[in-house]
C-alpha atoms as a PDB file:
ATOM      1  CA  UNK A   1      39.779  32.684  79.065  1.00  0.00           C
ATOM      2  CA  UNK A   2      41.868  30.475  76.953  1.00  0.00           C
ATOM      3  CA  UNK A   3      45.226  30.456  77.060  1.00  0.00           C
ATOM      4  CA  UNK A   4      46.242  31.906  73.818  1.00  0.00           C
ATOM      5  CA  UNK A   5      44.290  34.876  74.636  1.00  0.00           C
ATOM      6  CA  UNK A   6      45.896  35.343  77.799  1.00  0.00           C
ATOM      7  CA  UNK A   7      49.566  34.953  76.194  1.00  0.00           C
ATOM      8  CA  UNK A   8      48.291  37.713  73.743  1.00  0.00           C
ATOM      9  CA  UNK A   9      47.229  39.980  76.637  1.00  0.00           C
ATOM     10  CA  UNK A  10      50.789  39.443  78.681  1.00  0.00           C
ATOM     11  CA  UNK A  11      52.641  40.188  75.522  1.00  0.00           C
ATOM     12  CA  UNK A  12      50.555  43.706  75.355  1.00  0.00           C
ATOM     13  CA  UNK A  13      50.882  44.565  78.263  1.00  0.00           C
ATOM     14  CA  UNK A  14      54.766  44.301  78.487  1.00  0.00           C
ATOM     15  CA  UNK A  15      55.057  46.056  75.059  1.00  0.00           C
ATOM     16  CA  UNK A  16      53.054  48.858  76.544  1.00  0.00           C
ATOM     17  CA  UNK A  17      54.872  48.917  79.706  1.00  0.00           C
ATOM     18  CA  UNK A  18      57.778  49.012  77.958  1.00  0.00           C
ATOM     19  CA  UNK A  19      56.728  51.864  75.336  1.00  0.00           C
ATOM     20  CA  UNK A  20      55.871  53.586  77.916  1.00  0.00           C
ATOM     21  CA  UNK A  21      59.386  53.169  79.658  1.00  0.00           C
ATOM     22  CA  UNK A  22      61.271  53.669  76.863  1.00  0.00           C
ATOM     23  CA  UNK A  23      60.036  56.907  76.319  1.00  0.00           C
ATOM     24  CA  UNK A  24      59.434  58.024  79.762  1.00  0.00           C
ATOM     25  CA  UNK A  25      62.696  61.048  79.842  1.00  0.00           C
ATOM     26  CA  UNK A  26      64.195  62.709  82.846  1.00  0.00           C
ATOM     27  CA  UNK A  27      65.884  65.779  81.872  1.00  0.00           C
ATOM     28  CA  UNK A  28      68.911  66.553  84.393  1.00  0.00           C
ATOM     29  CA  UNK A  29      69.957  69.820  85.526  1.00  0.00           C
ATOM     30  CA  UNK A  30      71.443  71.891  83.603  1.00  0.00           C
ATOM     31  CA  UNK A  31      70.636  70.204  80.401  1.00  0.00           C
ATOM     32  CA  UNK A  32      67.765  70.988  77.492  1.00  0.00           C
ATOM     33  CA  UNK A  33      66.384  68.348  75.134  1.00  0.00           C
ATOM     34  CA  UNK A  34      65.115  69.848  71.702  1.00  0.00           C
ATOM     35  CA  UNK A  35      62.205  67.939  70.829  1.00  0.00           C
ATOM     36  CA  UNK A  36      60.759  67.780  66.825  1.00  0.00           C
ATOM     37  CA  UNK A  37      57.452  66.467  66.342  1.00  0.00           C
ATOM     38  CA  UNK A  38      56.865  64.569  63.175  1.00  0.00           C
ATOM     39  CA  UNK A  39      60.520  66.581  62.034  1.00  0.00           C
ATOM     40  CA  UNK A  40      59.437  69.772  62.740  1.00  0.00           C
ATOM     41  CA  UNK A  41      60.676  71.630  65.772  1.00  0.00           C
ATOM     42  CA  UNK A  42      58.180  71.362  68.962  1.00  0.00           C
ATOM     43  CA  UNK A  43      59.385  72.879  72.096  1.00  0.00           C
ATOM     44  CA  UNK A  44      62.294  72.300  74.785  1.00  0.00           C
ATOM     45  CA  UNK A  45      62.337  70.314  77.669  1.00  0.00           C
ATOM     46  CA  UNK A  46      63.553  71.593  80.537  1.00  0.00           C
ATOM     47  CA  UNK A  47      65.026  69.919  83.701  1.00  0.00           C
ATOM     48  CA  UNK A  48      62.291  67.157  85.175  1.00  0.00           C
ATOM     49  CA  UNK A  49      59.972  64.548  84.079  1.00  0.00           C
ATOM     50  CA  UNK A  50      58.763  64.222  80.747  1.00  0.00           C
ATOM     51  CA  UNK A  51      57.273  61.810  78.545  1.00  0.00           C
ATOM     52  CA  UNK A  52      57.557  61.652  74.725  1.00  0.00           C
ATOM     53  CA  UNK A  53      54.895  60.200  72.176  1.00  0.00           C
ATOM     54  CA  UNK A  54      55.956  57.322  70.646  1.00  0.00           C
ATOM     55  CA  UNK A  55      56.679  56.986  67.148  1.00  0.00           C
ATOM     56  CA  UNK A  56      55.795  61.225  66.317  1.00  0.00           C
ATOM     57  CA  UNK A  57      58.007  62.746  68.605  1.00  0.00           C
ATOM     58  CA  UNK A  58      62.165  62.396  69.449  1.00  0.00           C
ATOM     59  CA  UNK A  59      64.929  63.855  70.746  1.00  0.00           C
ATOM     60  CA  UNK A  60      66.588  66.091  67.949  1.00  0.00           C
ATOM     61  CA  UNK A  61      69.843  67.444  70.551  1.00  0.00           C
ATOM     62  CA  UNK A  62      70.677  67.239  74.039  1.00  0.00           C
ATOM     63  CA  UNK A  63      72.525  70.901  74.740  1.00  0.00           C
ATOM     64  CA  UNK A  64      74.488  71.636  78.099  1.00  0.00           C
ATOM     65  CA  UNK A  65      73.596  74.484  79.583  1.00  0.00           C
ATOM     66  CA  UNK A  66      76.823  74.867  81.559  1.00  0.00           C
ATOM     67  CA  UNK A  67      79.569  77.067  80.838  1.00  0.00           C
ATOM     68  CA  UNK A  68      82.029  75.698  77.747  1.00  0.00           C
ATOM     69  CA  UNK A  69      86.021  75.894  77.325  1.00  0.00           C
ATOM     70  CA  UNK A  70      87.568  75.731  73.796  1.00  0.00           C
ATOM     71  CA  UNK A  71      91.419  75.640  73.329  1.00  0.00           C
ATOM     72  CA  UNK A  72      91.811  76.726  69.502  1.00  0.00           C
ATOM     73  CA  UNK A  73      94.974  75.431  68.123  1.00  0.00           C
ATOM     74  CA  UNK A  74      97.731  78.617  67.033  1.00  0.00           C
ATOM     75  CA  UNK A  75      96.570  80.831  64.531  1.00  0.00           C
ATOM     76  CA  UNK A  76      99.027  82.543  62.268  1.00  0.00           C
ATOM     77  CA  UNK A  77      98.958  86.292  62.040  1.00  0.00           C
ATOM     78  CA  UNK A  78     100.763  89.138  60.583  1.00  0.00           C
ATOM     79  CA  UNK A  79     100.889  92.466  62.631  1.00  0.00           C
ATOM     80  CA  UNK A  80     100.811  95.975  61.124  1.00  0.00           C
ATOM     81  CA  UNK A  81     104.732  96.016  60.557  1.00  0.00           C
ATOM     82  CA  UNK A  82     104.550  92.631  58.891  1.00  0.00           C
ATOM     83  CA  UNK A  83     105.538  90.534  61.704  1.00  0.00           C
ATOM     84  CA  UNK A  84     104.168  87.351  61.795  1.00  0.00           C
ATOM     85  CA  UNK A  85     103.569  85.316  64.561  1.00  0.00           C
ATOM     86  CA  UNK A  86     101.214  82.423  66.403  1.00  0.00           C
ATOM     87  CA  UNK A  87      98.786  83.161  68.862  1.00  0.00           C
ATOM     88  CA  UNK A  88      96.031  80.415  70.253  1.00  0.00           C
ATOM     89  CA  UNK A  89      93.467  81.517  72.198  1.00  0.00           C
ATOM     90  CA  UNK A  90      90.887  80.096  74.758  1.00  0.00           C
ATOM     91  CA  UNK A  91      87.320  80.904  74.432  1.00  0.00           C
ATOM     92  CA  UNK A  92      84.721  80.353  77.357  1.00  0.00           C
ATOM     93  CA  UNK A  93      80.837  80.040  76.160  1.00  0.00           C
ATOM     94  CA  UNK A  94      77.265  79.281  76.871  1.00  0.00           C
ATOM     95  CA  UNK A  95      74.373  78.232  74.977  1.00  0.00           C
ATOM     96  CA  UNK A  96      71.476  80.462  76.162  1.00  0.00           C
ATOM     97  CA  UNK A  97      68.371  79.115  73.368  1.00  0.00           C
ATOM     98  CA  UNK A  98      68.973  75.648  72.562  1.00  0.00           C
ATOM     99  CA  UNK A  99      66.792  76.077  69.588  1.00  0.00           C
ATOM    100  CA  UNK A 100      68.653  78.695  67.850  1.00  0.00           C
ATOM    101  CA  UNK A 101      71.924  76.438  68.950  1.00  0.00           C
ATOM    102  CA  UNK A 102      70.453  73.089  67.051  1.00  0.00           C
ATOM    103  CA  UNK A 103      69.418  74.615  63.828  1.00  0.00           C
ATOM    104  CA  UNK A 104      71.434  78.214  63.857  1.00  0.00           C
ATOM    105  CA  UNK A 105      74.663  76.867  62.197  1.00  0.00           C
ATOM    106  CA  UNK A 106      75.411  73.315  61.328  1.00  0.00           C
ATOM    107  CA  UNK A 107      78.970  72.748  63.236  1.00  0.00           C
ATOM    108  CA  UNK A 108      78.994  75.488  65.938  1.00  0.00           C
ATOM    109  CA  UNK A 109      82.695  74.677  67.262  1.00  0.00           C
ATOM    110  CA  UNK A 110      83.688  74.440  63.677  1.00  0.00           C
ATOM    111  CA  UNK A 111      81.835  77.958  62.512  1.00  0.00           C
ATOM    112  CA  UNK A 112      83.452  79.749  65.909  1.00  0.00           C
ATOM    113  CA  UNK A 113      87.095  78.554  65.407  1.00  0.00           C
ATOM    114  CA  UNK A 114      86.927  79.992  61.903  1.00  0.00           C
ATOM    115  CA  UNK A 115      85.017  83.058  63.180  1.00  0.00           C
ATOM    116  CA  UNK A 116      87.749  83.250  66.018  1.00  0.00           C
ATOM    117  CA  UNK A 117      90.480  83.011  63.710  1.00  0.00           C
ATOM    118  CA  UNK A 118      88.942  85.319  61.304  1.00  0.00           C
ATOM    119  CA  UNK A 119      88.713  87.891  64.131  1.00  0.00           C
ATOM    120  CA  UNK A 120      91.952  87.860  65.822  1.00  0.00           C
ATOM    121  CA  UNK A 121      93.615  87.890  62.331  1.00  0.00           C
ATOM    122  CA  UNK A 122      91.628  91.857  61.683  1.00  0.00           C
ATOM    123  CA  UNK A 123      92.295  92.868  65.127  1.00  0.00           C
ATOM    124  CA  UNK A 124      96.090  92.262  65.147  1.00  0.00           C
ATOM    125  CA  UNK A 125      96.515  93.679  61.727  1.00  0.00           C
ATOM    126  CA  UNK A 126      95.490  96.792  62.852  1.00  0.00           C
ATOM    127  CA  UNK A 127      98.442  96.927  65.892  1.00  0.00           C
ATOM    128  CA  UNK A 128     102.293  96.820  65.550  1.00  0.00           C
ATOM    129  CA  UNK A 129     104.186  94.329  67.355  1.00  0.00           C
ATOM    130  CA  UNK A 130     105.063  95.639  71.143  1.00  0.00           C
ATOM    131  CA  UNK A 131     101.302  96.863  71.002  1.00  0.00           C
ATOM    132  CA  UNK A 132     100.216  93.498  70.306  1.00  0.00           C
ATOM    133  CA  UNK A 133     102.507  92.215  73.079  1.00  0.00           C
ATOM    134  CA  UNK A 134     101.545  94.841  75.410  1.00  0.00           C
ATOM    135  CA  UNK A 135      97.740  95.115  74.716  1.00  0.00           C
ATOM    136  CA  UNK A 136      96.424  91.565  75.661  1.00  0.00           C
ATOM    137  CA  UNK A 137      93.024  92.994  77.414  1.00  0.00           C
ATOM    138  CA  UNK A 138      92.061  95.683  74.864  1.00  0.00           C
ATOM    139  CA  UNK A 139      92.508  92.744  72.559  1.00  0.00           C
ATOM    140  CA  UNK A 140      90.982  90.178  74.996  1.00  0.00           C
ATOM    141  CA  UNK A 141      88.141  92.980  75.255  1.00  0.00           C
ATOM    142  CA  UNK A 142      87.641  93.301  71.402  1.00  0.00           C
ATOM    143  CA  UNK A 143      87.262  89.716  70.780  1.00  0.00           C
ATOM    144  CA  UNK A 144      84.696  88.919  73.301  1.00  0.00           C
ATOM    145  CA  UNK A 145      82.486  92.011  71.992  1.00  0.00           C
ATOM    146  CA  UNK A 146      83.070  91.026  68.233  1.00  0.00           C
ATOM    147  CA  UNK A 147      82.791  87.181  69.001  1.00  0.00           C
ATOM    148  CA  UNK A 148      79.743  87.434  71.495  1.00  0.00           C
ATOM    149  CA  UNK A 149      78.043  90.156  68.538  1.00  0.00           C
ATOM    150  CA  UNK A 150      78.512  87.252  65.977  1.00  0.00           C
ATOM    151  CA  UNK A 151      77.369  84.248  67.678  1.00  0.00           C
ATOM    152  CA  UNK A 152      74.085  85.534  68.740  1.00  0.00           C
ATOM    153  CA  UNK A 153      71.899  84.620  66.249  1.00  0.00           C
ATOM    154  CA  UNK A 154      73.584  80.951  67.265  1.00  0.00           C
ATOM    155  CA  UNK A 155      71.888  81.219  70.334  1.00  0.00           C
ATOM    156  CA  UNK A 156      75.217  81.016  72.140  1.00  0.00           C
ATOM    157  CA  UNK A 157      76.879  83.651  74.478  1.00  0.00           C
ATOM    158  CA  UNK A 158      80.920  84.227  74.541  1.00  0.00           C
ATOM    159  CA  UNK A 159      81.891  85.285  77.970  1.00  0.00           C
ATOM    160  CA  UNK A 160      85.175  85.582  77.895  1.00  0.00           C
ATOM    161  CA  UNK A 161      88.270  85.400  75.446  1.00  0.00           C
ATOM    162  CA  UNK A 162      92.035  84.906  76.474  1.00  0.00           C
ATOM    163  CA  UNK A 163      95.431  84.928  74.224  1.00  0.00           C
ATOM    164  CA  UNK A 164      96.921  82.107  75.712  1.00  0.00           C
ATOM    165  CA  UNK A 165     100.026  82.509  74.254  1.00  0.00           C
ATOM    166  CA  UNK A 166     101.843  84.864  71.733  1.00  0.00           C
ATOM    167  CA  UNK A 167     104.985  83.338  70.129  1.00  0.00           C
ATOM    168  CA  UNK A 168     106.715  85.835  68.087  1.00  0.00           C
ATOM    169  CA  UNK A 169     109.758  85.119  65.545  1.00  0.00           C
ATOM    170  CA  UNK A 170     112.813  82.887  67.097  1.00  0.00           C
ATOM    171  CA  UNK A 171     115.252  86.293  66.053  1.00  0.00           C
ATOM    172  CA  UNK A 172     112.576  88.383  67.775  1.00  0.00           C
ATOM    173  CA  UNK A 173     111.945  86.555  70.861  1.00  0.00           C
ATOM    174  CA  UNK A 174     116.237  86.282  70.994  1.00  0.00           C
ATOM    175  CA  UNK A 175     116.257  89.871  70.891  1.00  0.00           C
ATOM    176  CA  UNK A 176     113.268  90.382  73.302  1.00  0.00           C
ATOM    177  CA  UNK A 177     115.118  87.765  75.909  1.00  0.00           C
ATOM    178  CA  UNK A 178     118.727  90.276  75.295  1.00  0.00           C
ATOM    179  CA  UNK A 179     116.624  92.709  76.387  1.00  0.00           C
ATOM    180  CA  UNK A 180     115.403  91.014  79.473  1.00  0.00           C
ATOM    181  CA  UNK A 181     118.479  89.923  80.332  1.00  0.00           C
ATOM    182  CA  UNK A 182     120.005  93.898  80.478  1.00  0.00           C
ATOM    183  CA  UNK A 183     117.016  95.014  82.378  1.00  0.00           C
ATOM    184  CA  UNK A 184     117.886  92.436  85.062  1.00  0.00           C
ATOM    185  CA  UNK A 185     121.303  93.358  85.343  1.00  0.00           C
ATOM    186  CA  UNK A 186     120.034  96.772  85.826  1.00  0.00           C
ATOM    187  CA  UNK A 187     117.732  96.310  88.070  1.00  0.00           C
ATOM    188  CA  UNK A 188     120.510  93.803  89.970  1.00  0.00           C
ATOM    189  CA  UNK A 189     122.932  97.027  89.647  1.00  0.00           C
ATOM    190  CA  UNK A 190     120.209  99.154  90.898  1.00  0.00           C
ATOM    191  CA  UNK A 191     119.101  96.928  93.943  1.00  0.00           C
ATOM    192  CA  UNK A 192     123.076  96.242  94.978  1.00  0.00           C
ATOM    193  CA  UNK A 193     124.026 100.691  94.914  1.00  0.00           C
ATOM    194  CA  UNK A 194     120.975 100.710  97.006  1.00  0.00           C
ATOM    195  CA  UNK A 195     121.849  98.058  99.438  1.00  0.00           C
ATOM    196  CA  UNK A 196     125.050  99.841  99.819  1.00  0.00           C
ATOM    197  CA  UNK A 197     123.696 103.051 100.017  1.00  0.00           C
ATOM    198  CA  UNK A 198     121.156 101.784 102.779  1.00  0.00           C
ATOM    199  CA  UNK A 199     124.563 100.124 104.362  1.00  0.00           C
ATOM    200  CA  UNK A 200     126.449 103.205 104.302  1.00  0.00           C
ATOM    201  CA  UNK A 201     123.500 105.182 105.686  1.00  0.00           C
ATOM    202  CA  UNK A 202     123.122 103.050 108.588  1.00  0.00           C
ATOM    203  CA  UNK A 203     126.813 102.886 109.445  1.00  0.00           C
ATOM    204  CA  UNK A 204     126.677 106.255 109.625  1.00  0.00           C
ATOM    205  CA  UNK A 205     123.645 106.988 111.705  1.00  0.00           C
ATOM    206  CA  UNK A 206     125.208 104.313 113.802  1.00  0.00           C
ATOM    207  CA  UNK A 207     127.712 106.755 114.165  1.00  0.00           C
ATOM    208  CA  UNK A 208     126.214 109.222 114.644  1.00  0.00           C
ATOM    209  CA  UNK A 209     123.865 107.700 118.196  1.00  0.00           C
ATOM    210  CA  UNK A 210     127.101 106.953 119.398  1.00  0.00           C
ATOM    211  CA  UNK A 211     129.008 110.012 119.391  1.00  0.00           C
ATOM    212  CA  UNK A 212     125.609 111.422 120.313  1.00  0.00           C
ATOM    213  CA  UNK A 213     125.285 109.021 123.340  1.00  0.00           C
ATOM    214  CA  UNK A 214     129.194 109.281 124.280  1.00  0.00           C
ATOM    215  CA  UNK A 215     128.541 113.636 124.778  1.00  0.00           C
ATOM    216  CA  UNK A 216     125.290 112.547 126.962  1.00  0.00           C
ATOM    217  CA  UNK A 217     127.516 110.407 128.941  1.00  0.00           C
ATOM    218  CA  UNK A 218     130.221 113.106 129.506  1.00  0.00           C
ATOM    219  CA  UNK A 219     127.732 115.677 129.463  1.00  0.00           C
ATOM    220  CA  UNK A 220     125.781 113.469 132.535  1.00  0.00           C
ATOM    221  CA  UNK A 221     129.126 112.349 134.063  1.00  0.00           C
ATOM    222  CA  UNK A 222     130.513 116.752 134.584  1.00  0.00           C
ATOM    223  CA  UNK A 223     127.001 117.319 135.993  1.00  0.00           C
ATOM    224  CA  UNK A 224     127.032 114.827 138.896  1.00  0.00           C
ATOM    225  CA  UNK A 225     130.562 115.304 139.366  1.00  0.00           C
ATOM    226  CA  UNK A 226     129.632 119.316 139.560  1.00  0.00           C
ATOM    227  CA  UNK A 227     126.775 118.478 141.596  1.00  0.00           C
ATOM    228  CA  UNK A 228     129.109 116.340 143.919  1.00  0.00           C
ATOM    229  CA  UNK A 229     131.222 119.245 144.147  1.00  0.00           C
ATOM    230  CA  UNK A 230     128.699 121.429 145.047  1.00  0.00           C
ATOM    231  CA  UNK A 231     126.932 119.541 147.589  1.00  0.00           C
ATOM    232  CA  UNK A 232     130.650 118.999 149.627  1.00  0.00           C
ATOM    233  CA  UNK A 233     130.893 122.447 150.049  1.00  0.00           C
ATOM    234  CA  UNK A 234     127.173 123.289 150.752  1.00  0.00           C
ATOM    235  CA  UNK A 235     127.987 120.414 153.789  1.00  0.00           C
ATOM    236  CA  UNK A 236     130.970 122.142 155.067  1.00  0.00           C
ATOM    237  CA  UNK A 237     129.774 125.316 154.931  1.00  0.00           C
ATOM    238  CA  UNK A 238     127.427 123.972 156.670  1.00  0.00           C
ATOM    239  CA  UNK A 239     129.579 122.051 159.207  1.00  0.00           C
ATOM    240  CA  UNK A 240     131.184 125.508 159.721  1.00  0.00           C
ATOM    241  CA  UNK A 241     128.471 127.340 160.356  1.00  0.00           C
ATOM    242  CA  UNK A 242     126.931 124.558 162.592  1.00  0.00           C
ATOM    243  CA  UNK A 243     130.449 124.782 164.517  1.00  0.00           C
ATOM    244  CA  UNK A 244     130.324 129.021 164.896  1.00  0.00           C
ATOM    245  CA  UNK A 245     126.683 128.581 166.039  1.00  0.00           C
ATOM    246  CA  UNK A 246     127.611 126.320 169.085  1.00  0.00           C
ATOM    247  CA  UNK A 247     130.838 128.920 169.721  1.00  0.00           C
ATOM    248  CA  UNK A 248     128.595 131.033 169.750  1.00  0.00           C
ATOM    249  CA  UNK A 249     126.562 129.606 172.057  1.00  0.00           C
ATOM    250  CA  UNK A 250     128.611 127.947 174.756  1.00  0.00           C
ATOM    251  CA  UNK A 251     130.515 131.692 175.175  1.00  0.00           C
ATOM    252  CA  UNK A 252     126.505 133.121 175.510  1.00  0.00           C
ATOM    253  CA  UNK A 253     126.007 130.090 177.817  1.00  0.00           C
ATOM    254  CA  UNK A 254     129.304 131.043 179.746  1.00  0.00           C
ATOM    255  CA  UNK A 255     128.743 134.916 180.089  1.00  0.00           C
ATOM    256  CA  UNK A 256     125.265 133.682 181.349  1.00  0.00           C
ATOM    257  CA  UNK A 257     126.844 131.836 184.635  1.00  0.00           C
ATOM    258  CA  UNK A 258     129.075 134.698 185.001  1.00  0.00           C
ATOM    259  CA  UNK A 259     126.728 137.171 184.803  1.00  0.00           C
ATOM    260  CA  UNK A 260     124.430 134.799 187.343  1.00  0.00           C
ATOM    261  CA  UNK A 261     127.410 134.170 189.840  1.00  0.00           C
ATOM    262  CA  UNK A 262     127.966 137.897 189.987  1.00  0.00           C
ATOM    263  CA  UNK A 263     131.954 137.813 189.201  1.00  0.00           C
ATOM    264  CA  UNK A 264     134.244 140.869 190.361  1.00  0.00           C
ATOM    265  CA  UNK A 265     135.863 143.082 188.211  1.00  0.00           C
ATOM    266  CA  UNK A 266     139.595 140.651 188.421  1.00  0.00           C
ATOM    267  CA  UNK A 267     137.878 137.748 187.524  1.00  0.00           C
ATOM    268  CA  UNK A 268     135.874 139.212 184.088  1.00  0.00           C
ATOM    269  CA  UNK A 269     139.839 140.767 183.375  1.00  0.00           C
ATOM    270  CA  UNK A 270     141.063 137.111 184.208  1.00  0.00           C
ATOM    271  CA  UNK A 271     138.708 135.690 181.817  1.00  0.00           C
ATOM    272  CA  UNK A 272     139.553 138.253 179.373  1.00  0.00           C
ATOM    273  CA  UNK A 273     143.174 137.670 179.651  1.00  0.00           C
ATOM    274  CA  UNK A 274     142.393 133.548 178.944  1.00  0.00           C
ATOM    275  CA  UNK A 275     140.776 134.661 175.879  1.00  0.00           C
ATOM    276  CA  UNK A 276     143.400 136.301 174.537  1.00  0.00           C
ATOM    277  CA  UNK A 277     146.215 133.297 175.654  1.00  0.00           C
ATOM    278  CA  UNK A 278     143.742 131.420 173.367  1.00  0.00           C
ATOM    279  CA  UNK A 279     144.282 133.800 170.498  1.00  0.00           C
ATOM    280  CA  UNK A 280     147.918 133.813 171.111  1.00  0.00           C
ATOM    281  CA  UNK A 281     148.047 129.976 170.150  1.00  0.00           C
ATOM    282  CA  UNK A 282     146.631 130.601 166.734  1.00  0.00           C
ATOM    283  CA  UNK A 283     148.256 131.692 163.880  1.00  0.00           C
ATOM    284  CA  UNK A 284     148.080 135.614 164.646  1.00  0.00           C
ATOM    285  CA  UNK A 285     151.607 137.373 164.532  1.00  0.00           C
ATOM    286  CA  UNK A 286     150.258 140.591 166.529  1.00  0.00           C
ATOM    287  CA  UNK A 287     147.828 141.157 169.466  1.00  0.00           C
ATOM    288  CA  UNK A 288     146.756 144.281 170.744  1.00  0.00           C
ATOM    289  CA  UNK A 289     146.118 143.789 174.695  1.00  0.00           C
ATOM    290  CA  UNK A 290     144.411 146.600 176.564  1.00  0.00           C
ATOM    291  CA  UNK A 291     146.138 148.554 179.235  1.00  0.00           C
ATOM    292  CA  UNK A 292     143.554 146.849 182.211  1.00  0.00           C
ATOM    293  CA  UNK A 293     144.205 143.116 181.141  1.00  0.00           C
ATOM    294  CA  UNK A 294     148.436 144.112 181.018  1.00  0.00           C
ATOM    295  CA  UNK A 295     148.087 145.322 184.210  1.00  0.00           C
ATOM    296  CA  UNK A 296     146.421 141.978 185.185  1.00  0.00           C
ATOM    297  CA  UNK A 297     149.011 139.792 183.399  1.00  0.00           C
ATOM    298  CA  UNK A 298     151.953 141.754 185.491  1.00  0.00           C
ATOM    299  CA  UNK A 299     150.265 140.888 188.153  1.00  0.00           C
ATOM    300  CA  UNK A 300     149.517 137.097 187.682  1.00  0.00           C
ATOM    301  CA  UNK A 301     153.236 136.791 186.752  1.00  0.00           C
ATOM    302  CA  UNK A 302     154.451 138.413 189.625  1.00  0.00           C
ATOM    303  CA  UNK A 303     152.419 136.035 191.843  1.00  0.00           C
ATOM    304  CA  UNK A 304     153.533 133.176 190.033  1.00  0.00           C
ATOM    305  CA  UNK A 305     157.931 134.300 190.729  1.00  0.00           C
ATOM    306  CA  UNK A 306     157.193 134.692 194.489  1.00  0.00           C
ATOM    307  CA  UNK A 307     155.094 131.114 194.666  1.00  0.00           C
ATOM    308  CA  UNK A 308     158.227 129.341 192.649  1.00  0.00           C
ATOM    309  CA  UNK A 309     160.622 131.159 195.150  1.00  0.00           C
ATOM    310  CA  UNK A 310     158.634 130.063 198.031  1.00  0.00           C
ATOM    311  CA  UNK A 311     158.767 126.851 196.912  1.00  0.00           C
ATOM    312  CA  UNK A 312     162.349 126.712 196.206  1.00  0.00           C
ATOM    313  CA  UNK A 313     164.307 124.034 195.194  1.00  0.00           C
ATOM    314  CA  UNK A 314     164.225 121.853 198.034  1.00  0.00           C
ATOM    315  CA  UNK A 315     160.559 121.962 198.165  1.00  0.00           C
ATOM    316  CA  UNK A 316     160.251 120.095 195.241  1.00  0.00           C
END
C-alpha cells in the first residue's frame, strides 16, 4: 500500500476515534442531560453511558437533580395597618422533569424571585403587624402551597419556604425592644419573689423538722428514763420478794429440825421468846408477849441473878 494511502487511513481512523470520544457522555448521578435532535427536543438522559450522534444531536441543558437553596434579597412589604417593612426569604427546590424545566420559562431563578416576591407581598397584606410577626409557619405554609402550585408547569417542586428575617420600622423595633426589656424585668421580679418565697419556705420547714425532732428526742429521752424507773423498782421488788422467800424458808427449814429433834415444850417457848427479842430490836414501840413466854422470861432472868451472884466479884 503506498504510503499516502496509509497516512490517509491513520488520519481516519484518529478522526473517528476521536468523534467517537468526543461524543461518548457519562451522565453522573443525580444529573439529567436534555438532548434536541436536529433542534427539536429528543429525550433525557439519565445517569450512565450514553453516546450522542455527531453533528444531529447535542446537549441542550445539564439540570441537577438535587435539592436547590435560594437566598432572595429583602423584599419590601406593607402589612394591613400600613406598616411597611423587609422580609427575605429562603426557598428550597427541586427540578422533577427536566424537560418542562429547559423550555417551561426562560430564567427560572429570575421568574421565581418575582413570583416569590409577588406572593409574600398578597399574603402579608392581608395580616396586621404582630400577626405577621407572630404567624411565620401559617405564612411559611402559604407560600410553599402557592409557590409549589405555580411552579409546576416549570417542572420544578418547592419544598419548603422560610422568612429568614422580618425587620420592621427602627421606631417599631425600639418600641418592640422597650417591651422586651419590661418583660425581663418582670420575669427577673417574678423569678427573685419566688426564690425568696422557696427560701422562706424552706427555712421554715427547716424549722419545723427541728422542733419536730427536738419533741422526739424529749419525747424518747421521758420514756427510757420512765422505763429506767420502772425496771428499778420491778428489781427491788423483786430483791424483796427474793429476800421474804428465803425468810421464809430458812424459818420452814428451822421448824423442820425442831420438829425432827423432837424439842420439849421450854425449848419451842425459848425459841419463841428469841423471836420476839428479835422484834424488840426493830422499830416497834409495843409488843404484846403471851402469858407462857413471860413466864419463861421470869424465869431465864432469875437464873441469870443467881449465876452473876455465884460468880461474884472475886470470881471474875
Amino acid at each position: 500500500m503506498p504510503l499516502p494511502m496509509k497516512i490517509v487511513l491513520i488520519v481516519l481512523a484518529v478522526f473517528i476515534l476521536a468523534v467517537i470520544f468526543l461524543n461518548l457522555k457519562i451522565v453522573p448521578q443525580s444529573r439529567a442531560y436534555v438532548i434536541e435532535r436536529l433542534g427539536s427536543f429528543h429525550t433525557v438522559w439519565g445517569n450512565g453511558v450514553h453516546f450522542k450522534i455527531p453533528f444531529v444531536e447535542r446537549v441542550a441543558k445539564v439540570v441537577s437533580l438535587k435539592e436547590q437553596v435560594v437566598d432572595f434579597a429583602p423584599q419590601p412589604v406593607i402589612t394591613k395597618d400600613n406598616v411597611t417593612m423587609q422580609i427575605d426569604t429562603v426557598l428550597y427546590f427541586a427540578i422533577t422533569d427536566p424537560k418542562l424545566y429547559t423550555y417551561g420559562v426562560e430564567h427560572p431563578m429570575s421568574a421565581i424571585e418575582n413570583l416569590t416576591a409577588t406572593t409574600l407581598r398578597n399574603i402579608i397584606g392581608e395580616l396586621e403587624l404582630d400577626q405577621t410577626l407572630t404567624s411565620r409557619d401559617i405564612i411559611n405554609s402559604k407560600m410553599r402551597a402557592l409557590l409549589d402550585e405555580a411552579t409546576d408547569p416549570w417542572g420544578i417542586k418547592v419544598n419548603r419556604v422560610e422568612l429568614k428575617n422580618i425587620i420592621p420600622p427602627r421606631e417599631i423595633q425600639d418600641a418592640m425592644e422597650r417591651q422586651m426589656k419590661a418583660e425581663r424585668e418582670r420575669r427577673e421580679s417574678i423569678l427573685q419573689a419566688e426564690g425568696t418565697k422557696q427560701s422562706q419556705i424552706l427555712v421554715a420547714e427547716g424549722e419545723k423538722q427541728s422542733v419536730i425532732l427536738k419533741a422526739e428526742a424529749a419525747k424518747e429521752a421521758a420514756i427510757k428514763k420512765a422505763e429506767g424507773e420502772k425496771e428499778a423498782r420491778i428489781m427491788a421488788a423483786q430483791a424483796e420478794a427474793q429476800a421474804i422467800l428465803q425468810v421464809q424458808e430458812a424459818t420452814a427449814q428451822a421448824l423442820k429440825l425442831l420438829n425432827e429433834a423432837a424439842p420439849t415444850d421450854q425449848v419451842v417457848k425459848l425459841k419463841a421468846l428469841e423471836a420476839f427479842g428479835k422484834a424488840a430490836d426493830g422499830k416497834a414501840t409495843k409488843l404484846i408477849i403471851p402469858s407462857e413466854i413471860q413466864g419463861l422470861a421470869g424465869l431465864a432472868a432469875s437464873a441469870r441473878e443467881i449465876f452473876t451472884e455465884e460468880k461474884g466479884p472475886d470470881k471474875k
